[in-house]
C-alpha atoms as a PDB file:
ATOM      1  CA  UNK A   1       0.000   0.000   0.000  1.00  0.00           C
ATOM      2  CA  UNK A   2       1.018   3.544  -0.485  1.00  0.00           C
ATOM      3  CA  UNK A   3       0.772   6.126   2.072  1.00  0.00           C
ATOM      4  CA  UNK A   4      -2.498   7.805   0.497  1.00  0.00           C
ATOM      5  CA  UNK A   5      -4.182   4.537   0.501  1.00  0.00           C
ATOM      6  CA  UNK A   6      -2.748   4.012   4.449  1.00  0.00           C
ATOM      7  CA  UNK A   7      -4.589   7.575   4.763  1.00  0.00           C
ATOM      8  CA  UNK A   8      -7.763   5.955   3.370  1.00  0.00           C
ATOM      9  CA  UNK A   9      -8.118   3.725   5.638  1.00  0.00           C
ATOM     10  CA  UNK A  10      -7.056   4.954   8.533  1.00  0.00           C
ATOM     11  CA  UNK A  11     -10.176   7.555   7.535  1.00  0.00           C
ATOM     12  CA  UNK A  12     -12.380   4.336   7.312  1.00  0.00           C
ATOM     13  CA  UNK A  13     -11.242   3.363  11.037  1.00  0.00           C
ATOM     14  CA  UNK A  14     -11.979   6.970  12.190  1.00  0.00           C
ATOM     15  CA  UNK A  15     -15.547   7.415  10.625  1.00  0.00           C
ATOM     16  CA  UNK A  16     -16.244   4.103  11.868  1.00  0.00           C
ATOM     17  CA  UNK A  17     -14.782   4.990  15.292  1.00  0.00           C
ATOM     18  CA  UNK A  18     -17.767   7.574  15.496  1.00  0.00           C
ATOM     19  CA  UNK A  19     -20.913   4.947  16.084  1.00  0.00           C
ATOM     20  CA  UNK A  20     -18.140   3.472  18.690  1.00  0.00           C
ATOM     21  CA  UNK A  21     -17.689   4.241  22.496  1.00  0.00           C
ATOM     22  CA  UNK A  22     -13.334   5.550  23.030  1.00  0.00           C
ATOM     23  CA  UNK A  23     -13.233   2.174  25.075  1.00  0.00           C
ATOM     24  CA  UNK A  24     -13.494   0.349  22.108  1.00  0.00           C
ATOM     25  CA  UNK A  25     -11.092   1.612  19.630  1.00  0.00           C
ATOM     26  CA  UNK A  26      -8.478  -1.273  19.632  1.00  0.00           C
ATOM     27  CA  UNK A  27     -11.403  -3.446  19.222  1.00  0.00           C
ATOM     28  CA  UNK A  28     -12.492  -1.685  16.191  1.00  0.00           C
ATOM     29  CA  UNK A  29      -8.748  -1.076  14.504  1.00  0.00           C
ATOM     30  CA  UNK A  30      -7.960  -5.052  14.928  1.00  0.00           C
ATOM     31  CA  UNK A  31     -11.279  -5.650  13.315  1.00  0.00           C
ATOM     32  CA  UNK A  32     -10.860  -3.043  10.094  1.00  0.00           C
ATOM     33  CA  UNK A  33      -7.374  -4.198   9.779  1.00  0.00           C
ATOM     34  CA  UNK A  34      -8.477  -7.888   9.194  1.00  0.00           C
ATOM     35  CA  UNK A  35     -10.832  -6.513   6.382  1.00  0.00           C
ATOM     36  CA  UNK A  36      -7.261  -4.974   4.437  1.00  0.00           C
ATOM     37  CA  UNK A  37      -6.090  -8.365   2.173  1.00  0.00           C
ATOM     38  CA  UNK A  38      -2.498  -9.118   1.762  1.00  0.00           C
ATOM     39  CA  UNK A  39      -1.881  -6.023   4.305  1.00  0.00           C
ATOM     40  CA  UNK A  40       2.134  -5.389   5.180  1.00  0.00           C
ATOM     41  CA  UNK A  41       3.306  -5.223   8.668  1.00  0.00           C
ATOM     42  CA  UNK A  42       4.420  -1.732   7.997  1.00  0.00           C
ATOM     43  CA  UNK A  43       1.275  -0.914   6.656  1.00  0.00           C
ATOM     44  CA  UNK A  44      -0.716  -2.325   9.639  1.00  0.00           C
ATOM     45  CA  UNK A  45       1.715  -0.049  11.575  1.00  0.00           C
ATOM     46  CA  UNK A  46       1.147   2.529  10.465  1.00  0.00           C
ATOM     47  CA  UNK A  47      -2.428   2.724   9.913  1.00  0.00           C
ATOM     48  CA  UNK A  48      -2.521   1.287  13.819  1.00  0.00           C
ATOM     49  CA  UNK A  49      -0.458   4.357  15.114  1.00  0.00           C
ATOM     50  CA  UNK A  50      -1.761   6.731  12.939  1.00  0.00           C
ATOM     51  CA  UNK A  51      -5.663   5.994  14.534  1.00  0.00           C
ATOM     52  CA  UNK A  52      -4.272   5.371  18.176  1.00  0.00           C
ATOM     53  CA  UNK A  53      -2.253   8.470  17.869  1.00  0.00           C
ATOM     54  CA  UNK A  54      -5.866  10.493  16.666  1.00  0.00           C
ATOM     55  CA  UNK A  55      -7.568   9.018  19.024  1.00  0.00           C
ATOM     56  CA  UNK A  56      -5.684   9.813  21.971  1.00  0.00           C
ATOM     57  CA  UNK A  57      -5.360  13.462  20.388  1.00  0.00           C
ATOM     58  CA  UNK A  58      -8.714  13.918  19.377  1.00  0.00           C
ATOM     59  CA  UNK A  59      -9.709  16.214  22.554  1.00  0.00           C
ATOM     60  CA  UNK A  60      -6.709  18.438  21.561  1.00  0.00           C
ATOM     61  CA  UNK A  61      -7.553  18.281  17.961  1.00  0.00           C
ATOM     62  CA  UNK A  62     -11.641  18.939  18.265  1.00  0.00           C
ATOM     63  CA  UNK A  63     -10.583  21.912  20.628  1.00  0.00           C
ATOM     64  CA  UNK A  64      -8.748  23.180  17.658  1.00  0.00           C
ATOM     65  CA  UNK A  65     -11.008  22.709  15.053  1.00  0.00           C
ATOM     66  CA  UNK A  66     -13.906  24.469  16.914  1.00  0.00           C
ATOM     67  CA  UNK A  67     -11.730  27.449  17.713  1.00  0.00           C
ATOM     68  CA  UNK A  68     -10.993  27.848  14.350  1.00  0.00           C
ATOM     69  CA  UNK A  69     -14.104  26.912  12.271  1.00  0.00           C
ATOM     70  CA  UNK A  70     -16.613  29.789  12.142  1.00  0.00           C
ATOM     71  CA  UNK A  71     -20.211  29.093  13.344  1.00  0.00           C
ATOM     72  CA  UNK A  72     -19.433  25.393  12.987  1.00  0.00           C
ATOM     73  CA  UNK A  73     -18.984  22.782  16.071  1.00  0.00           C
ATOM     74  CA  UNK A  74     -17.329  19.417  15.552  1.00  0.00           C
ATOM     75  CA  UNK A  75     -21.106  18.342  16.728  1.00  0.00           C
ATOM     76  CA  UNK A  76     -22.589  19.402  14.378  1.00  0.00           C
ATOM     77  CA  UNK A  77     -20.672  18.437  11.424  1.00  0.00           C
ATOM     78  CA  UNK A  78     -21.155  15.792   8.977  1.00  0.00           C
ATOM     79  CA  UNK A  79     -19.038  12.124  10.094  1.00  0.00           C
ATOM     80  CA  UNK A  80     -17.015  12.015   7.247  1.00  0.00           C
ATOM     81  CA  UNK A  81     -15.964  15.447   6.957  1.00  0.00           C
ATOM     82  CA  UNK A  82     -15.369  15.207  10.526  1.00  0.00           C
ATOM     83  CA  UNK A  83     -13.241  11.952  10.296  1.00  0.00           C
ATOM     84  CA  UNK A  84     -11.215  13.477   7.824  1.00  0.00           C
ATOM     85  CA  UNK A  85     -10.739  16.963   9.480  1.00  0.00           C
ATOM     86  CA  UNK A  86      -9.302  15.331  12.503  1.00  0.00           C
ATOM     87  CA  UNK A  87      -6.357  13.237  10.333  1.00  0.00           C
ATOM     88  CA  UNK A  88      -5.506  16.302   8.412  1.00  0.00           C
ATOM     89  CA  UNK A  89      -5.516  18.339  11.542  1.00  0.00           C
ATOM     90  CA  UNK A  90      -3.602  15.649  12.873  1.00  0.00           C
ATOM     91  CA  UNK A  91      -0.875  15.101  10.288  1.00  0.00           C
ATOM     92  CA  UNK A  92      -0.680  19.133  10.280  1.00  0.00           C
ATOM     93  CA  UNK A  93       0.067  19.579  13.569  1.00  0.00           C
ATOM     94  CA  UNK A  94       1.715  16.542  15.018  1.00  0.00           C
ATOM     95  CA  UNK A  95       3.519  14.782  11.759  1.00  0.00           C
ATOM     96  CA  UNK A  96       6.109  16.713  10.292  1.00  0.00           C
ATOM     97  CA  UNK A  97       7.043  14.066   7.710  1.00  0.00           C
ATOM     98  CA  UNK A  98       3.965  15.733   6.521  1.00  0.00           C
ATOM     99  CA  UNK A  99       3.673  19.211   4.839  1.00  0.00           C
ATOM    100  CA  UNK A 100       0.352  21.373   5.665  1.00  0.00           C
ATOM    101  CA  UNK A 101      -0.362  21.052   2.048  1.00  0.00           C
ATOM    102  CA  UNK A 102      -0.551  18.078   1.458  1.00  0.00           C
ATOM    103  CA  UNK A 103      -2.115  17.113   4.258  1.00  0.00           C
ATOM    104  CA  UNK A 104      -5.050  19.165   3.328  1.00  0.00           C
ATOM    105  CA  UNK A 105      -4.905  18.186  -0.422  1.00  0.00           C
ATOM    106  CA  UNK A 106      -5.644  14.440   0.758  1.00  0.00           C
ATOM    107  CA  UNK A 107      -8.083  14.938   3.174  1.00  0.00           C
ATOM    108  CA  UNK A 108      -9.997  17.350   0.344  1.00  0.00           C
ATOM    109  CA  UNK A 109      -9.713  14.195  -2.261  1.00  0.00           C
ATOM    110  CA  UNK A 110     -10.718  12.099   0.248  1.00  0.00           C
ATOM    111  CA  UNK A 111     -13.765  14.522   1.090  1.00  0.00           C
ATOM    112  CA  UNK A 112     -14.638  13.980  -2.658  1.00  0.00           C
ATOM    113  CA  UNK A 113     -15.243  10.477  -2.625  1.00  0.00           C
ATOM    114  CA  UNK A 114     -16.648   9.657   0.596  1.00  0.00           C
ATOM    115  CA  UNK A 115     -18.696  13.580   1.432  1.00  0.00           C
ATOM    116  CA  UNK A 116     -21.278  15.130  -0.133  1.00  0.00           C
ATOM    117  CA  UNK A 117     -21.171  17.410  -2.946  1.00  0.00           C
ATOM    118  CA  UNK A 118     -20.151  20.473  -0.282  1.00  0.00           C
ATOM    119  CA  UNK A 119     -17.555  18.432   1.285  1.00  0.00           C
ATOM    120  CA  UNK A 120     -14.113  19.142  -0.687  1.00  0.00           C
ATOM    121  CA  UNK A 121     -15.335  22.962  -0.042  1.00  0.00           C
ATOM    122  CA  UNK A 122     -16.046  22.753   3.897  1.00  0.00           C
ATOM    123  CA  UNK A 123     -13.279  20.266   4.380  1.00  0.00           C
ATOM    124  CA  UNK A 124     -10.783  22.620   2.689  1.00  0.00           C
ATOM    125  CA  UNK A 125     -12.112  25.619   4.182  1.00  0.00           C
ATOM    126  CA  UNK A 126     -11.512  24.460   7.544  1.00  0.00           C
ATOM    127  CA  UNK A 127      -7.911  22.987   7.142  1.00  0.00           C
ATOM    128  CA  UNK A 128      -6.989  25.980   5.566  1.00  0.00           C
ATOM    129  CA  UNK A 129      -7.188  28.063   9.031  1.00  0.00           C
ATOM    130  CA  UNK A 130      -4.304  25.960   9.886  1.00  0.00           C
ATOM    131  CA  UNK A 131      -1.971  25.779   6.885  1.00  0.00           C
END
């Protein structure tokens, strides 16, 4: 797998994380990574930290994102916007392997085949505030 597909579904894990209680997040990554055939250990490592890491963060990172999105709430926005919001935020401000830009860039392609037809828009317009 390539890193953008890594990205993809460690945004699967994450939206799926939402209709989960925090307890059961290890639960829920051993269970998506099972679904990935003929996944690499590296792979599985990465896409294991990389949702851990969010997860532990996501306080930090949800704090952020409502300070800087304008009339908007991480409650009241959309799952998968949401889910994808939170790994960009968290690649921007915790990865540094990991330029701003392209962060944001992925999460906005992402937005365009899992959102809705607003998503690339609101998705980008919120990571930008932190480019």
């Amino acid at each position: 797998m390539n890193r953008r597909q890594c990205r993809e579904e460690v945004f699967k894990i994450l939206f799926g994380l939402e209709f989960h209680p925090r307890e059961e997040v290890e639960n829920q990554i051993r269970l998506a990574l099972e679904e990935i055939p003929d996944l690499k250990e590296e792979d599985e490592s990465f896409i294991r930290g990389r949702v851990t890491q969010i997860a532990d963060h996501c306080e930090e990172i949800d704090a952020a994102v409502n300070e800087a999105a304008d009339k908007w709430k991480t409650t009241r926005m959309g799952k998968a916007e949401l889910a994808l919001i939170r790994l960009a935020v968290y690649e921007i401000k915790y990865d540094e392997t990991i330029s701003p830009a392209i962060a944001i860039n992925e999460a906005v392609e992402l937005a365009k085949r899992y959102g809705g037809k607003e998503s690339p828009g609101f998705v980008n317009g919120i990571l930008a505030k932190f480019a």
